[in-house]
Protein backbone atom coordinates (compact mmCIF):
# COMPACT_ATOMS: atom_id res chain seq x y z
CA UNK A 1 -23.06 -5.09 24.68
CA UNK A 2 -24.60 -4.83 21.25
CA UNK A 3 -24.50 -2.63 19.00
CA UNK A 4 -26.03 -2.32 15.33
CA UNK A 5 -23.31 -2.80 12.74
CA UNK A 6 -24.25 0.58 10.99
CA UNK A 7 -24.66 2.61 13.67
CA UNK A 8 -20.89 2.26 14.58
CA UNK A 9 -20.13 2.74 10.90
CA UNK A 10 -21.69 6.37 11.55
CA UNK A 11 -20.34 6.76 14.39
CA UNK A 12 -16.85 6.03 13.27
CA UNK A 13 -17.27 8.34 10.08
CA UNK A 14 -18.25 11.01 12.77
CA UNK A 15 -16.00 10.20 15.73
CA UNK A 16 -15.17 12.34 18.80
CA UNK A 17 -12.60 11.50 20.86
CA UNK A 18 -15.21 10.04 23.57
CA UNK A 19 -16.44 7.92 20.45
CA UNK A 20 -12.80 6.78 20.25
CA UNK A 21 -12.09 5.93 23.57
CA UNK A 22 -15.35 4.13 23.47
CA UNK A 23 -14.65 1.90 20.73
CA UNK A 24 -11.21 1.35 22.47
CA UNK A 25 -12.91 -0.04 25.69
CA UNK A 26 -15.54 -1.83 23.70
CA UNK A 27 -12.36 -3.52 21.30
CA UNK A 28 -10.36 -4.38 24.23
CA UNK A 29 -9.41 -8.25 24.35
CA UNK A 30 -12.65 -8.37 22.17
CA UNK A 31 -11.77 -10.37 18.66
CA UNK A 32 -15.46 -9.85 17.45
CA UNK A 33 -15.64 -6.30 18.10
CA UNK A 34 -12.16 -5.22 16.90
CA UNK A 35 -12.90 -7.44 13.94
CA UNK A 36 -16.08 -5.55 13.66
CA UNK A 37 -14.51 -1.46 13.65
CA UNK A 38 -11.79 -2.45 11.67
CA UNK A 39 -14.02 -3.26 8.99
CA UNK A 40 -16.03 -0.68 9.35
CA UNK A 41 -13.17 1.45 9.13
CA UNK A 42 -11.49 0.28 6.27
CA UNK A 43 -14.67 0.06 4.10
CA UNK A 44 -15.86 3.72 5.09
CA UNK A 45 -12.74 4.85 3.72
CA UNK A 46 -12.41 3.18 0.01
CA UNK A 47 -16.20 4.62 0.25
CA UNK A 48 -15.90 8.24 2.02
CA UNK A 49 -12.52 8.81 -0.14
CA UNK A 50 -9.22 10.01 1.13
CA UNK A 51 -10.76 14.04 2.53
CA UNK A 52 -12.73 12.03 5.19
CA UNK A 53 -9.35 10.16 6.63
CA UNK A 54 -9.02 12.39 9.52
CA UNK A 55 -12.40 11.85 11.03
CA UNK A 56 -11.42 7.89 11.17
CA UNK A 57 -7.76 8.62 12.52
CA UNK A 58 -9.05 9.20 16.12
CA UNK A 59 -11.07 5.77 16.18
CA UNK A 60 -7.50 4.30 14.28
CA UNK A 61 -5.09 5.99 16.79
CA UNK A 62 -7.43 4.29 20.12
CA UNK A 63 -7.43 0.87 18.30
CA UNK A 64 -3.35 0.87 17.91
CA UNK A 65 -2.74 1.99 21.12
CA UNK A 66 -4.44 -0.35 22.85
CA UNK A 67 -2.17 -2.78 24.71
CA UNK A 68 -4.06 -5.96 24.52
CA UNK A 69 -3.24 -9.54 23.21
CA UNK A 70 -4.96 -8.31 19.71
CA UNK A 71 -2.96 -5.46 18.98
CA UNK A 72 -0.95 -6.96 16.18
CA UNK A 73 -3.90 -8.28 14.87
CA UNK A 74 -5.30 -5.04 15.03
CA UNK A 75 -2.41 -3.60 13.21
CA UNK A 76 -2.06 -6.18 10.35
CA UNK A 77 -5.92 -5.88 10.15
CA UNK A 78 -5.07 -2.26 9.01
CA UNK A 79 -2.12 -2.00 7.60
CA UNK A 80 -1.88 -5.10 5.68
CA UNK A 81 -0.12 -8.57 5.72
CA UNK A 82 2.44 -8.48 2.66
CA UNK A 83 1.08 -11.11 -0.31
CA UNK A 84 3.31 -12.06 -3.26
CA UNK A 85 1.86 -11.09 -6.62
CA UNK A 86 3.24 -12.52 -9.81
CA UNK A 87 2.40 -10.81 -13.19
CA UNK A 88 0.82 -14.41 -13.75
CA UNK A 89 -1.73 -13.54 -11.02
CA UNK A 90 -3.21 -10.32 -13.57
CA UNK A 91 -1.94 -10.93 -17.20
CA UNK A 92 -5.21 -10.21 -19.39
CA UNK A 93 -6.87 -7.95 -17.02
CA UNK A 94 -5.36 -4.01 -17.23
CA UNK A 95 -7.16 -2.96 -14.68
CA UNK A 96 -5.14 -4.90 -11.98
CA UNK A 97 -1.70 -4.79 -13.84
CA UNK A 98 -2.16 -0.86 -13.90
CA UNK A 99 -3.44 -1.13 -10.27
CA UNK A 100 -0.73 -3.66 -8.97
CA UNK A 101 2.02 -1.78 -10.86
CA UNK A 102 3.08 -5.00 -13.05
CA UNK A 103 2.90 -1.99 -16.06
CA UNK A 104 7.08 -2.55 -15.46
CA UNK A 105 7.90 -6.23 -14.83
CA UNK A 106 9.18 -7.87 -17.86
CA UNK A 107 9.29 -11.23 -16.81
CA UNK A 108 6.45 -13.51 -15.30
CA UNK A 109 8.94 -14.37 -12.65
CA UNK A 110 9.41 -11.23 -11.30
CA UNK A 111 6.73 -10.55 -8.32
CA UNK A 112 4.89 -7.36 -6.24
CA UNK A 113 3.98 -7.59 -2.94
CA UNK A 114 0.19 -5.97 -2.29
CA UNK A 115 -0.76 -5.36 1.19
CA UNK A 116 -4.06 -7.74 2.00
CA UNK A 117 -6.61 -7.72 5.03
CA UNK A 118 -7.79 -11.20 5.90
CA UNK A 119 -11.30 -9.78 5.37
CA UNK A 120 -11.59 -10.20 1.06
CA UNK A 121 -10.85 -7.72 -1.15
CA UNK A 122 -13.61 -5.16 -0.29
CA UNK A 123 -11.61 -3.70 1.94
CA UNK A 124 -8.72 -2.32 1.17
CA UNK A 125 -5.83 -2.10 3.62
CA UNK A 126 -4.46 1.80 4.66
CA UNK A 127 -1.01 0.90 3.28
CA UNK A 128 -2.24 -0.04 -0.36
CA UNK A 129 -4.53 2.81 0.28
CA UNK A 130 -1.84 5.20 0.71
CA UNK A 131 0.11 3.65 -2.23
CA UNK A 132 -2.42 3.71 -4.67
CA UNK A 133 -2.96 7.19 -4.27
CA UNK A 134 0.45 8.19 -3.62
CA UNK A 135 0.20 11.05 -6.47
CA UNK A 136 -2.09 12.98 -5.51
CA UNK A 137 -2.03 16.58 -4.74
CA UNK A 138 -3.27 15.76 -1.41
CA UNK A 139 -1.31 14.09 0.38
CA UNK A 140 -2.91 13.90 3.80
CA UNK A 141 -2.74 10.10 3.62
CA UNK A 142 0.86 10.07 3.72
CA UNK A 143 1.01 12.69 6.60
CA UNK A 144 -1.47 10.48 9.02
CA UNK A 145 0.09 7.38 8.23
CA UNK A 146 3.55 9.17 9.58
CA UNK A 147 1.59 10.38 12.02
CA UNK A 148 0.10 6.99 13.70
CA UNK A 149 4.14 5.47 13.44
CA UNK A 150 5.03 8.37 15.48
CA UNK A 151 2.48 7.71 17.76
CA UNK A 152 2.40 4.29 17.86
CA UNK A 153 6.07 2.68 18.34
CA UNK A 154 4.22 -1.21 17.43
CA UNK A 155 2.73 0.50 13.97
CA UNK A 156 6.61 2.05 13.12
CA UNK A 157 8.44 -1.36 13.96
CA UNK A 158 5.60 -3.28 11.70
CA UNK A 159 6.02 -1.10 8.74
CA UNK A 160 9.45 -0.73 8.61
CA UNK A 161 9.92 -3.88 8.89
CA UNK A 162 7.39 -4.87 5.16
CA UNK A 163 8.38 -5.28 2.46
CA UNK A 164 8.66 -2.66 -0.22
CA UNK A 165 5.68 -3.45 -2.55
CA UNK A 166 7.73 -3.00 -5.98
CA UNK A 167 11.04 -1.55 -6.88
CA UNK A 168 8.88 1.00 -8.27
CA UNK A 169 7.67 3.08 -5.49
């Protein structure tokens, strides 16, 4: 089956639960596809913003639950596989020490751990998207994040079992 790369990015920003369920038989034991949504997922969001995270929970919520040989994939896809940061890795540029929180580390030894897809750094995993934002007034990030490790007993055992990313949070 295929299917244009931006017509499932519309698709996903719109999803219906049959949209879901679709995606969920189209991802199952299927590397390329999952490989495919996930992407589209995670760069519709950094793109849509955090009001439009509900719309992609229902796509999210089909891809975790599927019980396939990819499912951890699927979830460190997601949420993020922990990588060590050093305050050597961003001395010079504010930007990422005000982004990586290394504002507090006084000594270059000292490390943060920042939650990375394997797919570069345009897309930007749902747990550093739910720290980065963690002050907001809105925080429906937080709530749907609980709400897929309720839902999903393999998302609850992966994330509690990470890393904190500083000492700060």
């Amino acid at each position: 089956m295929v299917v244009s790369s931006k017509f499932v990015g519309r698709a996903i920003m719109n999803a219906t639960s049959e949209f879901a369920k679709l995606a969920g038989f189209m991802c199952y034991e299927s590397r390329k596809r999952s490989k495919k949504i996930v992407k589209k997922i995670l760069k519709g969001m950094i793109f849509n913003g955090r009001q439009e995270l509900d719309r992609y929970f229902l796509v999210i919520l089909e891809l975790l639950n599927l019980k396939d040989s990819l499912q951890q994939q699927r979830i460190e896809w997601l949420f993020g596989i922990p990588t060590i940061i050093t305050q050597g890795d961003a001395v010079g540029d504010p930007a990422n020490e005000l982004r990586l929180g290394l504002g507090n580390i006084s000594s270059i030894e000292e490390s943060v751990i920042e939650y990375c897809t394997p797919f570069g750094h345009m897309y930007r995993a749902l747990l550093n998207f739910g720290w980065i934002n963690k002050k907001t007034a809105n925080k429906k990030q937080q709530c749907l994040l609980l709400d897929l490790m309720l839902k999903v007993p393999e998302v609850f055992m992966y994330i509690v079992n990470l890393p904190s990313p500083t000492y700060q949070y």
